[in-house]
PDB file of N, CA and C in Angstrom:
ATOM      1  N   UNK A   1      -4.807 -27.831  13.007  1.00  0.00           N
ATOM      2  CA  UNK A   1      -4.285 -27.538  14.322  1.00  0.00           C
ATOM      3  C   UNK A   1      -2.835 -27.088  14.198  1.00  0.00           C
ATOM      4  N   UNK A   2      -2.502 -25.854  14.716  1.00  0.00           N
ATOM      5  CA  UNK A   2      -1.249 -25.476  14.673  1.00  0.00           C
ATOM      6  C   UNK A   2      -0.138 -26.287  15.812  1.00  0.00           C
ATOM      7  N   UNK A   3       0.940 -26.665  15.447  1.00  0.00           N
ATOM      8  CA  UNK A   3       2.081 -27.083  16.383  1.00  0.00           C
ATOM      9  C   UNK A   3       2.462 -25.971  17.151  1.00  0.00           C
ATOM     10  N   UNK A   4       3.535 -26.427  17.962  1.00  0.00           N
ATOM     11  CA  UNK A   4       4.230 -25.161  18.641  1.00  0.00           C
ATOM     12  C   UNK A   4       5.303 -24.253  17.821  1.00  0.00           C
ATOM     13  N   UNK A   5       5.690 -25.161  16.625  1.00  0.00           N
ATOM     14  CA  UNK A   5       6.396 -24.706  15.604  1.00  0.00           C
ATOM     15  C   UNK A   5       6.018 -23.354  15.032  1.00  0.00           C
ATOM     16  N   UNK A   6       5.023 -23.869  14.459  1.00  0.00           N
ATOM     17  CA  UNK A   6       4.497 -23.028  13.735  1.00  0.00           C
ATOM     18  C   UNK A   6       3.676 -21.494  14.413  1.00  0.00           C
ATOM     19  N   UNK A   7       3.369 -21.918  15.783  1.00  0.00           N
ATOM     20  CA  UNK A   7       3.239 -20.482  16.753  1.00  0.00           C
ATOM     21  C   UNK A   7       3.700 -19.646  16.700  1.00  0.00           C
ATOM     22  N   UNK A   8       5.654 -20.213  17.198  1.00  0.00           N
ATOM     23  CA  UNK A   8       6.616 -19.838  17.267  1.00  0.00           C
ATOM     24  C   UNK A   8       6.904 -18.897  15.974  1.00  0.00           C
ATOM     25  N   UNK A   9       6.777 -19.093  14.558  1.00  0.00           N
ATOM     26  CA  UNK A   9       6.866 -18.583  13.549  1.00  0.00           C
ATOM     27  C   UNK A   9       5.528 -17.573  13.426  1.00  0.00           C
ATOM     28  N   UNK A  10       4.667 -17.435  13.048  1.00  0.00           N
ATOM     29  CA  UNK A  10       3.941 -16.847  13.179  1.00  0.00           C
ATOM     30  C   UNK A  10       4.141 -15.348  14.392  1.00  0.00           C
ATOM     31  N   UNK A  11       4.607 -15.882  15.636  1.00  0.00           N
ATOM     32  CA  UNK A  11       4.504 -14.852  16.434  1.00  0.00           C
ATOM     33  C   UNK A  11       5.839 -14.122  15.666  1.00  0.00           C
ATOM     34  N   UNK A  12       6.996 -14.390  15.191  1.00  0.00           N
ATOM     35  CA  UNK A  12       7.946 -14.153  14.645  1.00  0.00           C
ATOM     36  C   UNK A  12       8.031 -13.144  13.483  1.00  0.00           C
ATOM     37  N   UNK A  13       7.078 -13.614  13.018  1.00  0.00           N
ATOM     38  CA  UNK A  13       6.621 -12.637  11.865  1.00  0.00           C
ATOM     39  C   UNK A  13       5.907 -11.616  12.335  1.00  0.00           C
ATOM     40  N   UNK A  14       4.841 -11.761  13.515  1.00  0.00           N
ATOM     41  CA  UNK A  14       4.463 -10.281  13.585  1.00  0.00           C
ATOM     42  C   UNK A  14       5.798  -9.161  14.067  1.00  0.00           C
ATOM     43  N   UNK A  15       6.508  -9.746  14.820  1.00  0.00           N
ATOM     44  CA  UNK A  15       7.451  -9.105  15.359  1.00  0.00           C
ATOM     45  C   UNK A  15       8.618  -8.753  14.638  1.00  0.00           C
ATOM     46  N   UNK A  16       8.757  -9.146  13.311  1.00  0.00           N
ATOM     47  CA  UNK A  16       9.794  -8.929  12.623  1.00  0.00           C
ATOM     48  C   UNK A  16      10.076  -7.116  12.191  1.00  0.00           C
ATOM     49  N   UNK A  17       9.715  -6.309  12.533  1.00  0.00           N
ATOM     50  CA  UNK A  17      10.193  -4.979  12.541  1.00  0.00           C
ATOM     51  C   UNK A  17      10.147  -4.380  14.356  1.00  0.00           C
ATOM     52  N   UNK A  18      11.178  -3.870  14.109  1.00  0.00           N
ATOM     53  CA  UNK A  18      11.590  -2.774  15.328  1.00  0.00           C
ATOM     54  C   UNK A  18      10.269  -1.514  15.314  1.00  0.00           C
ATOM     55  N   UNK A  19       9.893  -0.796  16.134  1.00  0.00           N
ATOM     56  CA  UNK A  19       9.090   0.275  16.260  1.00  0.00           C
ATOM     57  C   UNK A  19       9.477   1.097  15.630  1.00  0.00           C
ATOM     58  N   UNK A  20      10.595   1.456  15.657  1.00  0.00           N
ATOM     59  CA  UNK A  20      11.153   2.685  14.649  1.00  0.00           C
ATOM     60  C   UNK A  20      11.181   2.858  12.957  1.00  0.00           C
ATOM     61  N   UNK A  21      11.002   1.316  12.633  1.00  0.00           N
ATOM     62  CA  UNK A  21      10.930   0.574  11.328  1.00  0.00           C
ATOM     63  C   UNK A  21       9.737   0.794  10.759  1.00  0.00           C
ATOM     64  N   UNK A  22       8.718   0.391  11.985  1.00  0.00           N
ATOM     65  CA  UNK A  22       7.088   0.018  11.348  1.00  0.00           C
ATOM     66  C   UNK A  22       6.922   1.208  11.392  1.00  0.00           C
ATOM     67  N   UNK A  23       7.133   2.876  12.009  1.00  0.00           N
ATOM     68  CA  UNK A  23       6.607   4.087  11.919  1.00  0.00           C
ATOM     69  C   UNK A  23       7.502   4.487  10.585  1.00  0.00           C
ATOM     70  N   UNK A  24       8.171   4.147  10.492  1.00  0.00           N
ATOM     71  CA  UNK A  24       8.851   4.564   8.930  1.00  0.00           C
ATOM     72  C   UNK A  24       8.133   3.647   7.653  1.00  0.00           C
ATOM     73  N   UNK A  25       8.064   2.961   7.554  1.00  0.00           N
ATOM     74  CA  UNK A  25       6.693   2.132   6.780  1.00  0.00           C
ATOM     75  C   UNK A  25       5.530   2.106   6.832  1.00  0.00           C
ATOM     76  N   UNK A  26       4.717   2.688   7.974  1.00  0.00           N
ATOM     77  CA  UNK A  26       3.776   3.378   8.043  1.00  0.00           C
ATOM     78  C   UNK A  26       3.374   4.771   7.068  1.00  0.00           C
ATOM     79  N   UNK A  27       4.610   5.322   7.520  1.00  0.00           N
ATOM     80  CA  UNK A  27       4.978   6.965   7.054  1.00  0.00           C
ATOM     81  C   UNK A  27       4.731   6.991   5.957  1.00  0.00           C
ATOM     82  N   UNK A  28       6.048   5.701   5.393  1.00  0.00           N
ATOM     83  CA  UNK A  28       6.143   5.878   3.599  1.00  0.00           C
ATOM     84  C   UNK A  28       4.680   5.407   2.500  1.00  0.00           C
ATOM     85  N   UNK A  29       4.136   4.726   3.526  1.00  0.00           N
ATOM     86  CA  UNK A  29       2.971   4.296   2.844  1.00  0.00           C
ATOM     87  C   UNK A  29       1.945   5.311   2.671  1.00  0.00           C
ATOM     88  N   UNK A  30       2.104   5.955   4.015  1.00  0.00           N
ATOM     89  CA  UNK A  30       1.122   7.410   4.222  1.00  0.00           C
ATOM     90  C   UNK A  30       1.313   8.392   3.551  1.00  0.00           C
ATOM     91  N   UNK A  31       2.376   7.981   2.856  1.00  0.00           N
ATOM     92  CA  UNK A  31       2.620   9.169   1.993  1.00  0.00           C
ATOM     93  C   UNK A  31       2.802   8.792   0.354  1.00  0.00           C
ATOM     94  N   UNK A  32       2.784   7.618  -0.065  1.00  0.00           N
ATOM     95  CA  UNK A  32       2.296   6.677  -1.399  1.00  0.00           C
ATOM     96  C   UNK A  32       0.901   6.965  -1.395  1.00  0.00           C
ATOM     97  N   UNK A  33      -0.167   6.775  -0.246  1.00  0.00           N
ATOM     98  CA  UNK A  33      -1.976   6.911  -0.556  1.00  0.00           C
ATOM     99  C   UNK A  33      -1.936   8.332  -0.788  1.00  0.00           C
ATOM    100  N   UNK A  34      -1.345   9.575  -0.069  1.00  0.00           N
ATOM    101  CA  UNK A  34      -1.307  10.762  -0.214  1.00  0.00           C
ATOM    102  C   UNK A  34      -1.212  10.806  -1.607  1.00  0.00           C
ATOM    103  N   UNK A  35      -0.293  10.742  -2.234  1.00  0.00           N
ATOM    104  CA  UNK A  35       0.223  10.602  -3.201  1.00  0.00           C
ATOM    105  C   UNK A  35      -1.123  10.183  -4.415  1.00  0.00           C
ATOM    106  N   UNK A  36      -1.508   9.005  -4.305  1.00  0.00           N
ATOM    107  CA  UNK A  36      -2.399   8.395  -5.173  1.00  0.00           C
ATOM    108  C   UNK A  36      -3.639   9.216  -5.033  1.00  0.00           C
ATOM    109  N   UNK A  37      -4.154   9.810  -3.857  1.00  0.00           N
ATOM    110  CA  UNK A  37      -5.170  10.765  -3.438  1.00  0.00           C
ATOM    111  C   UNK A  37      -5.256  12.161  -4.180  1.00  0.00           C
ATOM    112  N   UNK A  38      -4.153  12.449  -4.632  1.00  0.00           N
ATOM    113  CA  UNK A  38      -4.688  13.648  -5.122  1.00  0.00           C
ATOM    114  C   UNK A  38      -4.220  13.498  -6.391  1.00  0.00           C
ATOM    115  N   UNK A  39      -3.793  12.449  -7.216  1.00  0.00           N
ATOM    116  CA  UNK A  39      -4.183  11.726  -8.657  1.00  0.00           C
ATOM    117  C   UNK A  39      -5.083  11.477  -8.853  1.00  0.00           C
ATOM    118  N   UNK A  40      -6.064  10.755  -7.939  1.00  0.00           N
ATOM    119  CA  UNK A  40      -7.770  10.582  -8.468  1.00  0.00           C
ATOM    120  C   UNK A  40      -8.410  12.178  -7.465  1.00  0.00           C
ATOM    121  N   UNK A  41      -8.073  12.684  -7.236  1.00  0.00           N
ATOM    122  CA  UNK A  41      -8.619  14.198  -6.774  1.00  0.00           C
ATOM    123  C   UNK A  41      -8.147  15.437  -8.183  1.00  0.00           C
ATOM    124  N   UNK A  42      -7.394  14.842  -9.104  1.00  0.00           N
ATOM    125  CA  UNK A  42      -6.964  15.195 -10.389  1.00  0.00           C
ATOM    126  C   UNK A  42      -7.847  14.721 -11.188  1.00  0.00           C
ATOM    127  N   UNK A  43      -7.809  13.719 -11.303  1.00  0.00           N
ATOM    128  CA  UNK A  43      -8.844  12.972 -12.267  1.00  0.00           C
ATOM    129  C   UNK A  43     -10.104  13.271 -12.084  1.00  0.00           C
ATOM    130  N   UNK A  44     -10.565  13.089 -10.974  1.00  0.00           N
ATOM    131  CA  UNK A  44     -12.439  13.117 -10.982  1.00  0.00           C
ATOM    132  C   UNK A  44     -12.317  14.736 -10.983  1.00  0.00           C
ATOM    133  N   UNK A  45     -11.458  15.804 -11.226  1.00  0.00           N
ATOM    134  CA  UNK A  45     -12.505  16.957 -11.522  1.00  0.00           C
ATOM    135  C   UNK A  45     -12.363  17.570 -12.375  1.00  0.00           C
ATOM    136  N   UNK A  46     -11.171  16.786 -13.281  1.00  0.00           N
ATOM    137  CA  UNK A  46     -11.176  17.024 -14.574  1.00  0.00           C
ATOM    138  C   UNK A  46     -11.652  17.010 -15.707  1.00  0.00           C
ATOM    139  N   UNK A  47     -12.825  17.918 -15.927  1.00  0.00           N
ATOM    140  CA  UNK A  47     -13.739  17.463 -17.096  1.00  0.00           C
ATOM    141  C   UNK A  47     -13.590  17.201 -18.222  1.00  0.00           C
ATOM    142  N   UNK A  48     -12.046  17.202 -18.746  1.00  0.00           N
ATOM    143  CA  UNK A  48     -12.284  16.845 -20.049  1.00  0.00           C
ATOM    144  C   UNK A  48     -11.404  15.593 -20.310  1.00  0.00           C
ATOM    145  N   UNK A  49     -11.723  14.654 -18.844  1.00  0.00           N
ATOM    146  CA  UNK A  49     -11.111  13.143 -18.756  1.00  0.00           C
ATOM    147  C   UNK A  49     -12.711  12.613 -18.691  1.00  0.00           C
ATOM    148  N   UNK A  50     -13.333  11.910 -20.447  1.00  0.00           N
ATOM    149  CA  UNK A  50     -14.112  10.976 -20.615  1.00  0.00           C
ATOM    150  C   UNK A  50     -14.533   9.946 -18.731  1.00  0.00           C
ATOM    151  N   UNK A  51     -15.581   9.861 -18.943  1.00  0.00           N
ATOM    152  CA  UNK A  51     -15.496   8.496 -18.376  1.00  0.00           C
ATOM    153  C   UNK A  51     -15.164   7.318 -17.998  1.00  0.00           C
ATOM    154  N   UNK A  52     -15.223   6.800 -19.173  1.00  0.00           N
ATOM    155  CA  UNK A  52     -14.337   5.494 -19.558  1.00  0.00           C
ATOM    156  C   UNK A  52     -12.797   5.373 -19.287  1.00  0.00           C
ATOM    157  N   UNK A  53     -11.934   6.847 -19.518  1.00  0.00           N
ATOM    158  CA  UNK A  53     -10.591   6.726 -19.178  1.00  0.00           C
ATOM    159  C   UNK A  53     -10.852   6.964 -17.505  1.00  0.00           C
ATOM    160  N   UNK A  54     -11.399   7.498 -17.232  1.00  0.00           N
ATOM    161  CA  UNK A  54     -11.604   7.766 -15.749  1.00  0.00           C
ATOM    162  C   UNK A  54     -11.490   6.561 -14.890  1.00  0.00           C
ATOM    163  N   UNK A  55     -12.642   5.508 -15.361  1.00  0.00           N
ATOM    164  CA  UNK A  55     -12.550   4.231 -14.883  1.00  0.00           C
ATOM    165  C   UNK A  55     -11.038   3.777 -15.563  1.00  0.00           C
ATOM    166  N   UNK A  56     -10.452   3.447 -16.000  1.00  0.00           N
ATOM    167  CA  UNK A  56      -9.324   2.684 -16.375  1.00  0.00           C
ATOM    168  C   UNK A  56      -8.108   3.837 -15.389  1.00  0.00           C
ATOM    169  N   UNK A  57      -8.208   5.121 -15.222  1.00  0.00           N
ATOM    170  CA  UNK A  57      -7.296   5.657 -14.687  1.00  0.00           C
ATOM    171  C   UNK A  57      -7.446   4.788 -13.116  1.00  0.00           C
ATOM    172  N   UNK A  58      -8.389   5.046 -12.872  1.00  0.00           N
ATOM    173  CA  UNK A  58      -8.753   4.616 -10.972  1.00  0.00           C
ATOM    174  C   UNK A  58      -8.094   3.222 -10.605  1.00  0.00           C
ATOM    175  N   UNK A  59      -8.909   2.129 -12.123  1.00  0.00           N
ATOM    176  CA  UNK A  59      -8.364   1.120 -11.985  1.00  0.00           C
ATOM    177  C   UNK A  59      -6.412   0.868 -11.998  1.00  0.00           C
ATOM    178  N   UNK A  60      -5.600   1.955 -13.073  1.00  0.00           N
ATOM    179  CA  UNK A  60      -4.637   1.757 -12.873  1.00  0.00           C
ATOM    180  C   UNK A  60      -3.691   2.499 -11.494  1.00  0.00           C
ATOM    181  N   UNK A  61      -4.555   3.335 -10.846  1.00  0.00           N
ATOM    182  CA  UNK A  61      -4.225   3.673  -9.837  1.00  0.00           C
ATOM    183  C   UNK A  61      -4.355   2.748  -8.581  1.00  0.00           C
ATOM    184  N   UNK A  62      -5.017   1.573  -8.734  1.00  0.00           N
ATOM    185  CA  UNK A  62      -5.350   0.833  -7.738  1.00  0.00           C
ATOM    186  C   UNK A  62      -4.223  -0.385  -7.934  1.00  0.00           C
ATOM    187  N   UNK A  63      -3.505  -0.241  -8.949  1.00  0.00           N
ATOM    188  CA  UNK A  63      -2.632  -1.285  -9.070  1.00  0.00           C
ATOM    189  C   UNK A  63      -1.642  -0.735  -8.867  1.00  0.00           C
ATOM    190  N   UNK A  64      -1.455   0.315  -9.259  1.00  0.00           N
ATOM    191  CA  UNK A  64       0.245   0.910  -8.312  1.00  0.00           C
ATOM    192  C   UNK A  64      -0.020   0.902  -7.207  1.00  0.00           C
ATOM    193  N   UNK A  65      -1.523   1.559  -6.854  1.00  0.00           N
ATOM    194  CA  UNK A  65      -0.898   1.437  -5.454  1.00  0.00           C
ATOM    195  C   UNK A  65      -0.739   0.261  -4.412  1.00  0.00           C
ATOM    196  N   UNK A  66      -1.230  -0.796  -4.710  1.00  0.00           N
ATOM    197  CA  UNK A  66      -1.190  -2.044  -3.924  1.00  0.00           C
ATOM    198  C   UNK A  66       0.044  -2.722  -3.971  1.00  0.00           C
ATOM    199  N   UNK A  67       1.016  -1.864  -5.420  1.00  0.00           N
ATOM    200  CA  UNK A  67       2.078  -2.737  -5.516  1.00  0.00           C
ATOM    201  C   UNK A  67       3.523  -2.303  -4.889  1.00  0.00           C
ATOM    202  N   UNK A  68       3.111  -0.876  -4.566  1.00  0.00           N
ATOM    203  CA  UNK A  68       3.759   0.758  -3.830  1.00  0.00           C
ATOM    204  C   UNK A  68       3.896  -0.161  -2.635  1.00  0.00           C
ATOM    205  N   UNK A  69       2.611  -0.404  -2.165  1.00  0.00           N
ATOM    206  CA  UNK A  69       2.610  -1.162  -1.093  1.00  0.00           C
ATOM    207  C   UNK A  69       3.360  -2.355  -0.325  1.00  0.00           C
ATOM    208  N   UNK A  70       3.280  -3.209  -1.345  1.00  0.00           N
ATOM    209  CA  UNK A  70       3.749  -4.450  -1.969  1.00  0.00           C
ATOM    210  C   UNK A  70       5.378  -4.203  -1.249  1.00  0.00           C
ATOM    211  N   UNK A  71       5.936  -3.388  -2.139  1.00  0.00           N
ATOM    212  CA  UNK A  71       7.505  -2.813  -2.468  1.00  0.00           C
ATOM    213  C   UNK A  71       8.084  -2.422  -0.899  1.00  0.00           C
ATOM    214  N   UNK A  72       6.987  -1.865  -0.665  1.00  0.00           N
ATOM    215  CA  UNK A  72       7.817  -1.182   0.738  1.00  0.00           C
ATOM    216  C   UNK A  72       7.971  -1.907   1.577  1.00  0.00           C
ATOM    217  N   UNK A  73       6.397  -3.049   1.524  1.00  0.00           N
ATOM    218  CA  UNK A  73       6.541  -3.895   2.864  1.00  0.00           C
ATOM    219  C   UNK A  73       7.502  -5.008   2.920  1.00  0.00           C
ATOM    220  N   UNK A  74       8.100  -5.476   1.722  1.00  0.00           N
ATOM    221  CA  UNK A  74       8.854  -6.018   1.446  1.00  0.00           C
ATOM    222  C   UNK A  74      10.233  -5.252   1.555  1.00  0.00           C
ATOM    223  N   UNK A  75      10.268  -4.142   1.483  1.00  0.00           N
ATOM    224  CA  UNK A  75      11.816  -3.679   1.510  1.00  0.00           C
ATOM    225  C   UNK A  75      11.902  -3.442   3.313  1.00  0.00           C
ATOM    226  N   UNK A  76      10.740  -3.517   3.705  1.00  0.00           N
ATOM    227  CA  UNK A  76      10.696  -3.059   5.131  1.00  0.00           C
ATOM    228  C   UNK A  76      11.394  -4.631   6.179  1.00  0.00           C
ATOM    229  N   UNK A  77      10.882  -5.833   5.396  1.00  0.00           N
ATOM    230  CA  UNK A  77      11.425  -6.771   5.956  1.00  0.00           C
ATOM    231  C   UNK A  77      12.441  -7.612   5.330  1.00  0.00           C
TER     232      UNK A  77
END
């Protein structure tokens, strides 16, 4: 069961960016997946990227980008 404390915080946190903030962190993110999108739009039609590196490329693309992510939303608050 939550206190009133902890409401209070919670609602706090959603609200912790200004509108002008969250469309600029929106943006930058929209433009990090852009970004990662046409690295695996590189990769998958490149035929003379094996398989196997293919999978390990995707996979290391899935870790920048969560961490791209990571970075901003944190620099955002």
């Amino acid at each position: 069961m939550r206190t009133r404390g902890a409401t209070c915080v919670t609602r706090q946190r959603r609200q912790w960016m200004m509108p002008w903030q969250r469309m600029e962190t929106l943006g930058t993110i929209a433009t990090i997946e852009h970004i990662i999108r046409k690295f695996r739009e590189l990769i998958d039609t490149d035929s003379s990227i094996p398989p196997e590196l293919r999978r390990a490329l995707h996979d290391t693309l899935d870790e920048h980008l969560f961490e791209a992510k990571r970075r901003v939303l944190l620099r955002a608050h």
